[in-house]
PDB file of N, CA and C in Angstrom:
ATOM      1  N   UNK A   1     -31.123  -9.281 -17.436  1.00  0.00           N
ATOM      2  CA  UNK A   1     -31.290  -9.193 -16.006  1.00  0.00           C
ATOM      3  C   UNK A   1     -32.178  -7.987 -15.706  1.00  0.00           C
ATOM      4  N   UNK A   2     -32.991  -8.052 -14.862  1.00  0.00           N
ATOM      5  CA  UNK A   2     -34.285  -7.265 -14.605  1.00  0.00           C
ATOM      6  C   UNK A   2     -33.621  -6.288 -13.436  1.00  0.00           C
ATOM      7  N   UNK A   3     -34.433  -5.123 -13.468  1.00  0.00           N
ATOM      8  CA  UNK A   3     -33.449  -3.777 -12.597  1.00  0.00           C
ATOM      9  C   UNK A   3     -33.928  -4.761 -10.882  1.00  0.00           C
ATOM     10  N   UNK A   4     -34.875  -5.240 -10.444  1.00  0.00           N
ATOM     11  CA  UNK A   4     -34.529  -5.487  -9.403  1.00  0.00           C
ATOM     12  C   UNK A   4     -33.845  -6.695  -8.957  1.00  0.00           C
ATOM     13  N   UNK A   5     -33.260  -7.624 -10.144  1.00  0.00           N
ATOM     14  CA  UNK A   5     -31.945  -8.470 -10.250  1.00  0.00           C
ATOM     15  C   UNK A   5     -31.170  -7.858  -9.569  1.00  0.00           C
ATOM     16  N   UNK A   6     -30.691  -7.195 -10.527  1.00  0.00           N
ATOM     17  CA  UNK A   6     -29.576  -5.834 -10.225  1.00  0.00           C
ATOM     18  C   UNK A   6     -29.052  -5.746  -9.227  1.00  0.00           C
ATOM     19  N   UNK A   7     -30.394  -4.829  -8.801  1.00  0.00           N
ATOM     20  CA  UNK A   7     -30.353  -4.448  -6.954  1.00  0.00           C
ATOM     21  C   UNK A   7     -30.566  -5.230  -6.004  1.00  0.00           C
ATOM     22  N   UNK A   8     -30.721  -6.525  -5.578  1.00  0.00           N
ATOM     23  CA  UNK A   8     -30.264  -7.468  -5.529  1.00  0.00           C
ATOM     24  C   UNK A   8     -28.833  -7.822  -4.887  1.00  0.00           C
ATOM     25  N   UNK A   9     -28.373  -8.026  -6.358  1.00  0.00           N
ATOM     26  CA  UNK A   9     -26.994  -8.849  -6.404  1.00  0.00           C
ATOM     27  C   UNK A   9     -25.789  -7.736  -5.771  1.00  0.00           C
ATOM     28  N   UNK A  10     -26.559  -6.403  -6.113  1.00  0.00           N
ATOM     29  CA  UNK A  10     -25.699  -5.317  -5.484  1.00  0.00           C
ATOM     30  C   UNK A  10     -25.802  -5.286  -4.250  1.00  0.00           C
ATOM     31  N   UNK A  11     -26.592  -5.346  -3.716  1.00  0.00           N
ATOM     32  CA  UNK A  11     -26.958  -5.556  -2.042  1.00  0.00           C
ATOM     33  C   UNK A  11     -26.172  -6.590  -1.339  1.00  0.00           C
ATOM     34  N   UNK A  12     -26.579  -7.592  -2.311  1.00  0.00           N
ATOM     35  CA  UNK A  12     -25.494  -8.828  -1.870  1.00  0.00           C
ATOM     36  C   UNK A  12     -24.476  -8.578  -1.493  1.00  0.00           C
ATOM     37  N   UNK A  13     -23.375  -7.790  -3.250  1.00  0.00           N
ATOM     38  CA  UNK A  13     -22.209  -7.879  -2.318  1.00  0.00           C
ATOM     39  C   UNK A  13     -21.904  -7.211  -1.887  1.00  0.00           C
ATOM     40  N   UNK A  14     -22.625  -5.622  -1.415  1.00  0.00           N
ATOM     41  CA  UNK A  14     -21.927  -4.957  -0.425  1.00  0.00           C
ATOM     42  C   UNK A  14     -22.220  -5.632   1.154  1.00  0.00           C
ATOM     43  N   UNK A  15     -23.042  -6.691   1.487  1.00  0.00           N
ATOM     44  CA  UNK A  15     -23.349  -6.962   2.678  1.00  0.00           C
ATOM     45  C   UNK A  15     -21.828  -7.580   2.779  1.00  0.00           C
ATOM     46  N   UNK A  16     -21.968  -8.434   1.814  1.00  0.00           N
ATOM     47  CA  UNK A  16     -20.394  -9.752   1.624  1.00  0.00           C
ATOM     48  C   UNK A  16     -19.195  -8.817   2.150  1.00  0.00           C
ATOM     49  N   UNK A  17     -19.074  -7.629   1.320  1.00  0.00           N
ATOM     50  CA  UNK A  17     -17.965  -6.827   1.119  1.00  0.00           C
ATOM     51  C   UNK A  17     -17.415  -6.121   2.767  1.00  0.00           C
ATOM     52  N   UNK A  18     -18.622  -6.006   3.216  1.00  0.00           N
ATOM     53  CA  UNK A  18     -19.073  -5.516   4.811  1.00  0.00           C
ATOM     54  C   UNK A  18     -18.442  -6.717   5.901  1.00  0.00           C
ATOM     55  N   UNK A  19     -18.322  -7.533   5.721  1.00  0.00           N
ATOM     56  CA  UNK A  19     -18.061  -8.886   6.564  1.00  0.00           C
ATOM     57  C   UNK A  19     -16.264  -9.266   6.021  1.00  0.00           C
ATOM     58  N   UNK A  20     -15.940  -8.634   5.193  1.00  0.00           N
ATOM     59  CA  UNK A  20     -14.679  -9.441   4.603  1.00  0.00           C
ATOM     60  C   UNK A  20     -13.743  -8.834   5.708  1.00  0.00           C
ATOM     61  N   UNK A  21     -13.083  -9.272   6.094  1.00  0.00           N
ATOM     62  CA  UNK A  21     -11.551  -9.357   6.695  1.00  0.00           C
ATOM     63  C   UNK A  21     -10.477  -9.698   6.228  1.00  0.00           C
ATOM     64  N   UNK A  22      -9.354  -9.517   6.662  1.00  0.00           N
ATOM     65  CA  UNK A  22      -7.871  -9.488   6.046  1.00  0.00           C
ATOM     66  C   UNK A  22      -7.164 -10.564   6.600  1.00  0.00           C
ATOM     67  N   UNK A  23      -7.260 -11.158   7.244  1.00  0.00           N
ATOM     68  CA  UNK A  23      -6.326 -12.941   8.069  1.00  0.00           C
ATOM     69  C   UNK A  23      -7.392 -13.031   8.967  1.00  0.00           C
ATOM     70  N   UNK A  24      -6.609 -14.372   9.344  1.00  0.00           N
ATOM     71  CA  UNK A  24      -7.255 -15.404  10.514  1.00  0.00           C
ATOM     72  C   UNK A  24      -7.800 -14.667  11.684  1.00  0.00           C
ATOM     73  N   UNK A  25      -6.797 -13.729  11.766  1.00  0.00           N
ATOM     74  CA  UNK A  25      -6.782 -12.692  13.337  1.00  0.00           C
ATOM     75  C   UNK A  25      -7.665 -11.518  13.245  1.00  0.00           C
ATOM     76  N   UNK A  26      -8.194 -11.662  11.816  1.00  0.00           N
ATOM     77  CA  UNK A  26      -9.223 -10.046  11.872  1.00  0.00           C
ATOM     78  C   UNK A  26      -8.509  -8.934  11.164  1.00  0.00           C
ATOM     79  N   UNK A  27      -9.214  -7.924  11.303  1.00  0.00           N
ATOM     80  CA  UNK A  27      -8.259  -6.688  10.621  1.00  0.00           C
ATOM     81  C   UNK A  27      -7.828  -6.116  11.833  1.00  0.00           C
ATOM     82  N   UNK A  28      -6.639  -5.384  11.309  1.00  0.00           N
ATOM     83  CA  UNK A  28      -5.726  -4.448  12.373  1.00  0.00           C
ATOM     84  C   UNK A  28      -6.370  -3.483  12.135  1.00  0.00           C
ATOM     85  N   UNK A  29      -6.221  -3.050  13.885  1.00  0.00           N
ATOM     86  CA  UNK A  29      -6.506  -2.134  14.429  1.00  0.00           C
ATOM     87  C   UNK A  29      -5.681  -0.620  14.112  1.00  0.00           C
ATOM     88  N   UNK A  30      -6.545   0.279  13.550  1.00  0.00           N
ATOM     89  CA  UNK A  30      -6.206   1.881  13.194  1.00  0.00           C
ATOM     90  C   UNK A  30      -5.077   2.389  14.229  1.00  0.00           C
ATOM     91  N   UNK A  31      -3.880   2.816  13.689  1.00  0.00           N
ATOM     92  CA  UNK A  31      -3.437   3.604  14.757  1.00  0.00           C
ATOM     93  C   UNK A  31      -3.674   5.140  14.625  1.00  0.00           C
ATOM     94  N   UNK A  32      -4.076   6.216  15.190  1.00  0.00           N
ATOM     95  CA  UNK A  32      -4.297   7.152  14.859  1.00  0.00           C
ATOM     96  C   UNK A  32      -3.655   8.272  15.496  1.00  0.00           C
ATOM     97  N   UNK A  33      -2.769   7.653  15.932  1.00  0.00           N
ATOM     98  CA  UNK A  33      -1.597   8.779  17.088  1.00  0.00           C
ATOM     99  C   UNK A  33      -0.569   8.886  16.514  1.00  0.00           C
ATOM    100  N   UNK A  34      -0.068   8.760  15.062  1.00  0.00           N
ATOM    101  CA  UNK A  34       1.270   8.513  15.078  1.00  0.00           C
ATOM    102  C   UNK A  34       2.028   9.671  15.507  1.00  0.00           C
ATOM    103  N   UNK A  35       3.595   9.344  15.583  1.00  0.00           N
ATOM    104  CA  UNK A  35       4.539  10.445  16.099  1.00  0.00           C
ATOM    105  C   UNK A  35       4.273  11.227  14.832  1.00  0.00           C
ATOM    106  N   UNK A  36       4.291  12.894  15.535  1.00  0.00           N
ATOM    107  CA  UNK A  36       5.065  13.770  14.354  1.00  0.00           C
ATOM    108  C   UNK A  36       6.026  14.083  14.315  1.00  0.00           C
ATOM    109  N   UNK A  37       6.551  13.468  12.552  1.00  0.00           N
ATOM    110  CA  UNK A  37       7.675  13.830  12.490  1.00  0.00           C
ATOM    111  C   UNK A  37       8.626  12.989  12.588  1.00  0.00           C
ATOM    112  N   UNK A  38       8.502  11.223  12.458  1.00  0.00           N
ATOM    113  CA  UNK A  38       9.115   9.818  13.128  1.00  0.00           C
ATOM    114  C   UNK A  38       9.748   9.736  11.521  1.00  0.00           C
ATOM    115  N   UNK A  39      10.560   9.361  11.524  1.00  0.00           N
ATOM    116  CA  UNK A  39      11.357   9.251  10.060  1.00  0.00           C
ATOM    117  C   UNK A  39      12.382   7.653   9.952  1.00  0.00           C
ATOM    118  N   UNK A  40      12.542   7.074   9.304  1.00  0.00           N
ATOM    119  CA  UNK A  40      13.123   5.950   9.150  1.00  0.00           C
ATOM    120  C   UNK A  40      13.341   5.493   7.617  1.00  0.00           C
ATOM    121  N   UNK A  41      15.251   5.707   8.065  1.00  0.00           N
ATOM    122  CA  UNK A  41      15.418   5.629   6.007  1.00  0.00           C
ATOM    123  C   UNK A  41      16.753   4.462   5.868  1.00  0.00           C
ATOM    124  N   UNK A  42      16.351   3.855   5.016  1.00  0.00           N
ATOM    125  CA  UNK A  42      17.253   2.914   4.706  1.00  0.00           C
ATOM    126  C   UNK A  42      17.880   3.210   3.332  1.00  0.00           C
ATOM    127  N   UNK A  43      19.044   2.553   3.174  1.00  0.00           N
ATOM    128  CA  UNK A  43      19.915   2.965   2.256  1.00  0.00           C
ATOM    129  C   UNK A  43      20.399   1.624   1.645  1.00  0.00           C
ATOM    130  N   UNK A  44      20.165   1.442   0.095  1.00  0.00           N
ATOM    131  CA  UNK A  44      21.377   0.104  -0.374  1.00  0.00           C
ATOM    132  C   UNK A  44      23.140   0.660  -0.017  1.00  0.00           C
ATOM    133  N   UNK A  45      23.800  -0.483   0.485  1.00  0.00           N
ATOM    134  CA  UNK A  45      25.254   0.068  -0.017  1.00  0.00           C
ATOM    135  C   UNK A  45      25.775   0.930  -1.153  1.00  0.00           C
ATOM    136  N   UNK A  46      26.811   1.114  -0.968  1.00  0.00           N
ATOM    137  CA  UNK A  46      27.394   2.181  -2.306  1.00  0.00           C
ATOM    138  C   UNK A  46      28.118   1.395  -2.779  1.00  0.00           C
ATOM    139  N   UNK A  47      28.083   1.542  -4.233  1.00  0.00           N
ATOM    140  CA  UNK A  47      29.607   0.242  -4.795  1.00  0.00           C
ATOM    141  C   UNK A  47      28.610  -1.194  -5.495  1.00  0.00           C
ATOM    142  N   UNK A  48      27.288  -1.136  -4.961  1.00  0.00           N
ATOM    143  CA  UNK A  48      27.097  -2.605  -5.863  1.00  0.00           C
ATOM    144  C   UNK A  48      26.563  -1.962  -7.272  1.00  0.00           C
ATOM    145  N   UNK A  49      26.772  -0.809  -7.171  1.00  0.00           N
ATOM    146  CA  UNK A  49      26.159  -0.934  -9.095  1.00  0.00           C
ATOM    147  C   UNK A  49      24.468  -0.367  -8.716  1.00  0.00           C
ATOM    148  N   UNK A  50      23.892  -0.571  -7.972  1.00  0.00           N
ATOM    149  CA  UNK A  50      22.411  -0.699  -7.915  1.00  0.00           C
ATOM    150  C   UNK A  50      22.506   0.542  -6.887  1.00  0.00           C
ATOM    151  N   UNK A  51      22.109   1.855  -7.085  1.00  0.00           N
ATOM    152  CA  UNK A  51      21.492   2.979  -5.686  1.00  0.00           C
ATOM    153  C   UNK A  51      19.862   2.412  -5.419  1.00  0.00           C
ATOM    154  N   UNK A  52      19.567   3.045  -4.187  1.00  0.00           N
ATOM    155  CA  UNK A  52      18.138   2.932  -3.914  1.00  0.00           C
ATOM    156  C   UNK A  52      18.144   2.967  -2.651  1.00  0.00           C
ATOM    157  N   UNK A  53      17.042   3.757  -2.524  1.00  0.00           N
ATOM    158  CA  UNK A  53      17.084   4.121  -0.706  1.00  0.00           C
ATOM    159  C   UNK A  53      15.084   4.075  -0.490  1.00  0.00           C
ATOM    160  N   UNK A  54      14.705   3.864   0.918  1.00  0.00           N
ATOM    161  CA  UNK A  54      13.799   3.971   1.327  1.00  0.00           C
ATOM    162  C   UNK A  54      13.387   4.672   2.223  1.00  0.00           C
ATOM    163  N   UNK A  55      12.479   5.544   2.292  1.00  0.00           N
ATOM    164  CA  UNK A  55      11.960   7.238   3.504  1.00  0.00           C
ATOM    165  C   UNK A  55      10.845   6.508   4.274  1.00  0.00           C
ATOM    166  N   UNK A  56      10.303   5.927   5.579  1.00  0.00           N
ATOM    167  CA  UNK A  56       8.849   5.691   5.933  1.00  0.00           C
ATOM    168  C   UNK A  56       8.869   7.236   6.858  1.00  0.00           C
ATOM    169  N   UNK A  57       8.104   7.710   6.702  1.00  0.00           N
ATOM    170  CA  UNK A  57       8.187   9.126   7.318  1.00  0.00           C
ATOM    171  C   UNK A  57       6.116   9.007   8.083  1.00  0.00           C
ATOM    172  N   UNK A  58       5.723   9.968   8.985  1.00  0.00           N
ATOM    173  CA  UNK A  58       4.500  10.066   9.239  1.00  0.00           C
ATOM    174  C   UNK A  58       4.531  11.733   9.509  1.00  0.00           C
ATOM    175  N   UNK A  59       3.396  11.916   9.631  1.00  0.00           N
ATOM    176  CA  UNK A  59       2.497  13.824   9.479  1.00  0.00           C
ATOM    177  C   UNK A  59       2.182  13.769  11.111  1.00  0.00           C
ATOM    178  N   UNK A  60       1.861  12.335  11.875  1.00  0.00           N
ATOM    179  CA  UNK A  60       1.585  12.931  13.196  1.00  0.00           C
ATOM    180  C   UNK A  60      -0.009  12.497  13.337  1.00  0.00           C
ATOM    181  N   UNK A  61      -1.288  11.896  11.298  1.00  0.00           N
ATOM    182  CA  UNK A  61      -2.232  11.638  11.578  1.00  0.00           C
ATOM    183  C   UNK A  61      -1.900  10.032  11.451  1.00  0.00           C
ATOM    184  N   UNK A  62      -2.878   9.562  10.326  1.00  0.00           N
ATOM    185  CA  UNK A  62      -3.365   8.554   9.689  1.00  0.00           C
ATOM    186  C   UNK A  62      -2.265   7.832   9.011  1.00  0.00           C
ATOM    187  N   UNK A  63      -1.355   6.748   9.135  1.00  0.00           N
ATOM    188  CA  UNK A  63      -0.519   6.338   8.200  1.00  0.00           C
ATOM    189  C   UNK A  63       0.591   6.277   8.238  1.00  0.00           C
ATOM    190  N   UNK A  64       1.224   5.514   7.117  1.00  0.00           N
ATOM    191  CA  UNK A  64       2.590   5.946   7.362  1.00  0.00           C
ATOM    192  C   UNK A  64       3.102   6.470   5.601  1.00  0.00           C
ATOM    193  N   UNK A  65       3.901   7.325   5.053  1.00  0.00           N
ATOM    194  CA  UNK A  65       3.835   7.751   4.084  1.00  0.00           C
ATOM    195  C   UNK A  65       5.481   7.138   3.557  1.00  0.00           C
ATOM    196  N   UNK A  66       5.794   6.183   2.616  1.00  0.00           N
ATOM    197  CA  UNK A  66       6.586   5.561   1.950  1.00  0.00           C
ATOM    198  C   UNK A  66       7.098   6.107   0.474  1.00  0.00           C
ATOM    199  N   UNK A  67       8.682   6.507   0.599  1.00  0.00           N
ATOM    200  CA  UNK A  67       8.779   7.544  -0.368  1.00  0.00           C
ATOM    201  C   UNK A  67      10.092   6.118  -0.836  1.00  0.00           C
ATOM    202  N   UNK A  68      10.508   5.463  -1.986  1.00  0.00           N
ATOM    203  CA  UNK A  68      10.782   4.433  -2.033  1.00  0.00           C
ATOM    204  C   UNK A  68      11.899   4.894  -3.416  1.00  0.00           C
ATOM    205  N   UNK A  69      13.018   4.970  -3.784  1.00  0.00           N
ATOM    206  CA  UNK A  69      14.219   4.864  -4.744  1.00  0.00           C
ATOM    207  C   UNK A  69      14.729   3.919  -5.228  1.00  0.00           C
ATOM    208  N   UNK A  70      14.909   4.018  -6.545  1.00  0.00           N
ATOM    209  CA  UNK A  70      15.639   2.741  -7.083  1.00  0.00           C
ATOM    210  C   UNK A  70      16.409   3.311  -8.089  1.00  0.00           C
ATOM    211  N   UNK A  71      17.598   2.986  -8.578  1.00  0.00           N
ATOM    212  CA  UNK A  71      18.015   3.716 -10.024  1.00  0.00           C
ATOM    213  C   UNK A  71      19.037   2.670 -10.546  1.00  0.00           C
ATOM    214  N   UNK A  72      19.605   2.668 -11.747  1.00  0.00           N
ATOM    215  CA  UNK A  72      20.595   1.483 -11.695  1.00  0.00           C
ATOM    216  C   UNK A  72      20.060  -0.004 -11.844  1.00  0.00           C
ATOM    217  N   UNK A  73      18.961  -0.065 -12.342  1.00  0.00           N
ATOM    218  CA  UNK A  73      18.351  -1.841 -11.767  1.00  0.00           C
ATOM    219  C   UNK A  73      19.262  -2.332 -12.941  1.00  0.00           C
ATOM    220  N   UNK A  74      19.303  -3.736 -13.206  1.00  0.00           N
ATOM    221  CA  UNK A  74      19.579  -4.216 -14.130  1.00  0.00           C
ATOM    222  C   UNK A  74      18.251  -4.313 -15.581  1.00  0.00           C
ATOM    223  N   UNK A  75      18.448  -4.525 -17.079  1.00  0.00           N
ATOM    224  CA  UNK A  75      17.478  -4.381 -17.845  1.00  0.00           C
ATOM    225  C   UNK A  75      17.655  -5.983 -18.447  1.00  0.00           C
ATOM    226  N   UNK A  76      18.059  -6.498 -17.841  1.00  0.00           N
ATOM    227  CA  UNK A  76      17.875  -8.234 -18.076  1.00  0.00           C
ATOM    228  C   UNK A  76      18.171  -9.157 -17.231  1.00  0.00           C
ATOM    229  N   UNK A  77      18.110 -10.038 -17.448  1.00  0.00           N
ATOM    230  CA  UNK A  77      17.513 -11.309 -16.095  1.00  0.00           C
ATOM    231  C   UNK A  77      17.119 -11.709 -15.213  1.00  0.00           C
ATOM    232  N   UNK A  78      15.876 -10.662 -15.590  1.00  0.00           N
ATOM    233  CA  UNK A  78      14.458 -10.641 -14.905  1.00  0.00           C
ATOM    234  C   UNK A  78      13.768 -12.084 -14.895  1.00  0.00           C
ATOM    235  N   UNK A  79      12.594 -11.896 -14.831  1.00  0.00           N
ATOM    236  CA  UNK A  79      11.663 -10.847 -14.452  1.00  0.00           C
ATOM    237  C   UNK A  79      11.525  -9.592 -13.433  1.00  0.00           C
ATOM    238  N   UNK A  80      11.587  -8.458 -13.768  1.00  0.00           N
ATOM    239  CA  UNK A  80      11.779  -7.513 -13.168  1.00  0.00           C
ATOM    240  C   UNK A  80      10.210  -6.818 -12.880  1.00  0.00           C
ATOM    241  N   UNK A  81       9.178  -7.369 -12.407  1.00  0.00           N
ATOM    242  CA  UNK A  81       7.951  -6.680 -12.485  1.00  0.00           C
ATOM    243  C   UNK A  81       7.864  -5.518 -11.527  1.00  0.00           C
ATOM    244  N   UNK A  82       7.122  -4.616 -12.321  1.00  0.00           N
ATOM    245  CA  UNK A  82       7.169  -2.929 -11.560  1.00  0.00           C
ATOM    246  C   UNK A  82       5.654  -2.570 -11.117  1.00  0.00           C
ATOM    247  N   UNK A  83       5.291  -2.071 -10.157  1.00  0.00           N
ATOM    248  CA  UNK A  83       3.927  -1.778  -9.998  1.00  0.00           C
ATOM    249  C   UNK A  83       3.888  -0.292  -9.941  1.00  0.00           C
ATOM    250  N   UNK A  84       3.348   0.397 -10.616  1.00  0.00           N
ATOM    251  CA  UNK A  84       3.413   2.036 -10.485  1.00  0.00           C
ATOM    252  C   UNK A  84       1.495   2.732 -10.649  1.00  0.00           C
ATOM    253  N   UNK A  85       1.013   3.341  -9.110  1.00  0.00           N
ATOM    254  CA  UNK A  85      -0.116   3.537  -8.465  1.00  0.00           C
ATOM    255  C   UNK A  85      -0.367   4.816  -9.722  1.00  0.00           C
ATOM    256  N   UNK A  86      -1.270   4.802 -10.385  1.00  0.00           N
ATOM    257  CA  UNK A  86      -1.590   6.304 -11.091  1.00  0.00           C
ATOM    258  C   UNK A  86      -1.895   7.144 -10.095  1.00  0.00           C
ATOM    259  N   UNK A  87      -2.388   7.395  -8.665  1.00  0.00           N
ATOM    260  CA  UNK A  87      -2.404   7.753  -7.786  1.00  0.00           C
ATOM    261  C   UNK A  87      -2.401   7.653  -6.622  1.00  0.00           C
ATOM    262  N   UNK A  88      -2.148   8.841  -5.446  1.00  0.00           N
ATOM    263  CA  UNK A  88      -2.181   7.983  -3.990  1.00  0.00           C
ATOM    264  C   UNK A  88      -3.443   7.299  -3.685  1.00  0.00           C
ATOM    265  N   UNK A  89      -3.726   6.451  -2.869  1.00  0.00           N
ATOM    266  CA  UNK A  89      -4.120   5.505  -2.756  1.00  0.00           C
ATOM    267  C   UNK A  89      -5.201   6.383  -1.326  1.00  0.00           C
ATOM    268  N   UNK A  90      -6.318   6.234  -1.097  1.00  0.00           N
ATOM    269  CA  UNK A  90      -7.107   6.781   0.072  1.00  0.00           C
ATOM    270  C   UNK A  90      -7.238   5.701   0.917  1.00  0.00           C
ATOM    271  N   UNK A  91      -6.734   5.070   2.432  1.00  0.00           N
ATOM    272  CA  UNK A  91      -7.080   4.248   3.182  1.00  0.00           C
ATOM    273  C   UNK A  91      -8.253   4.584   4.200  1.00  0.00           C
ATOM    274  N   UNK A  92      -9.189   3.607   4.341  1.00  0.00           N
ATOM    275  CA  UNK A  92     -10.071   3.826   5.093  1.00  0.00           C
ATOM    276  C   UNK A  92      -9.544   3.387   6.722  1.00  0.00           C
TER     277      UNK A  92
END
């Protein structure tokens, strides 16, 4: 492939990439006011064998920041698939 192939096909798909949307309805709209300081935590019961609790907390900018617990899972009769981010994640 010849360098102005290349550049090209790269052009392409950032135009493509530029036009993509997330559902039928478009992408959601940024909120950029959040409360500072809005906190919301959920808790599993106590007693089933399984702890794990969930934090959605916000700073007051951009986001909402998800601090997420689990301990206790079971180690068979799964599938138990785990997703773990090597880092935070930057949203545009």
């Amino acid at each position: 492939m010849t360098p102005s192939r290349i550049i090209l096909w790269l052009s392409t798909l950032s135009i493509a990439a530029a036009d993509f949307v997330t559902g039928q309805l478009g992408d959601a709209a940024q909120n950029l006011n959040n409360p500072n300081g809005a906190a919301y935590y959920a808790a599993l019961p106590s007693g089933a064998g399984i702890e794990g609790s969930i934090l959605a907390s916000t700073d007051g900018g951009l986001g909402t920041n998800f601090d997420v617990n689990f301990a206790n899972l079971p180690t068979e009769g799964g599938p138990f698939c785990m997703y773990s981010a090597p880092e935070e994640a930057d949203l545009i």
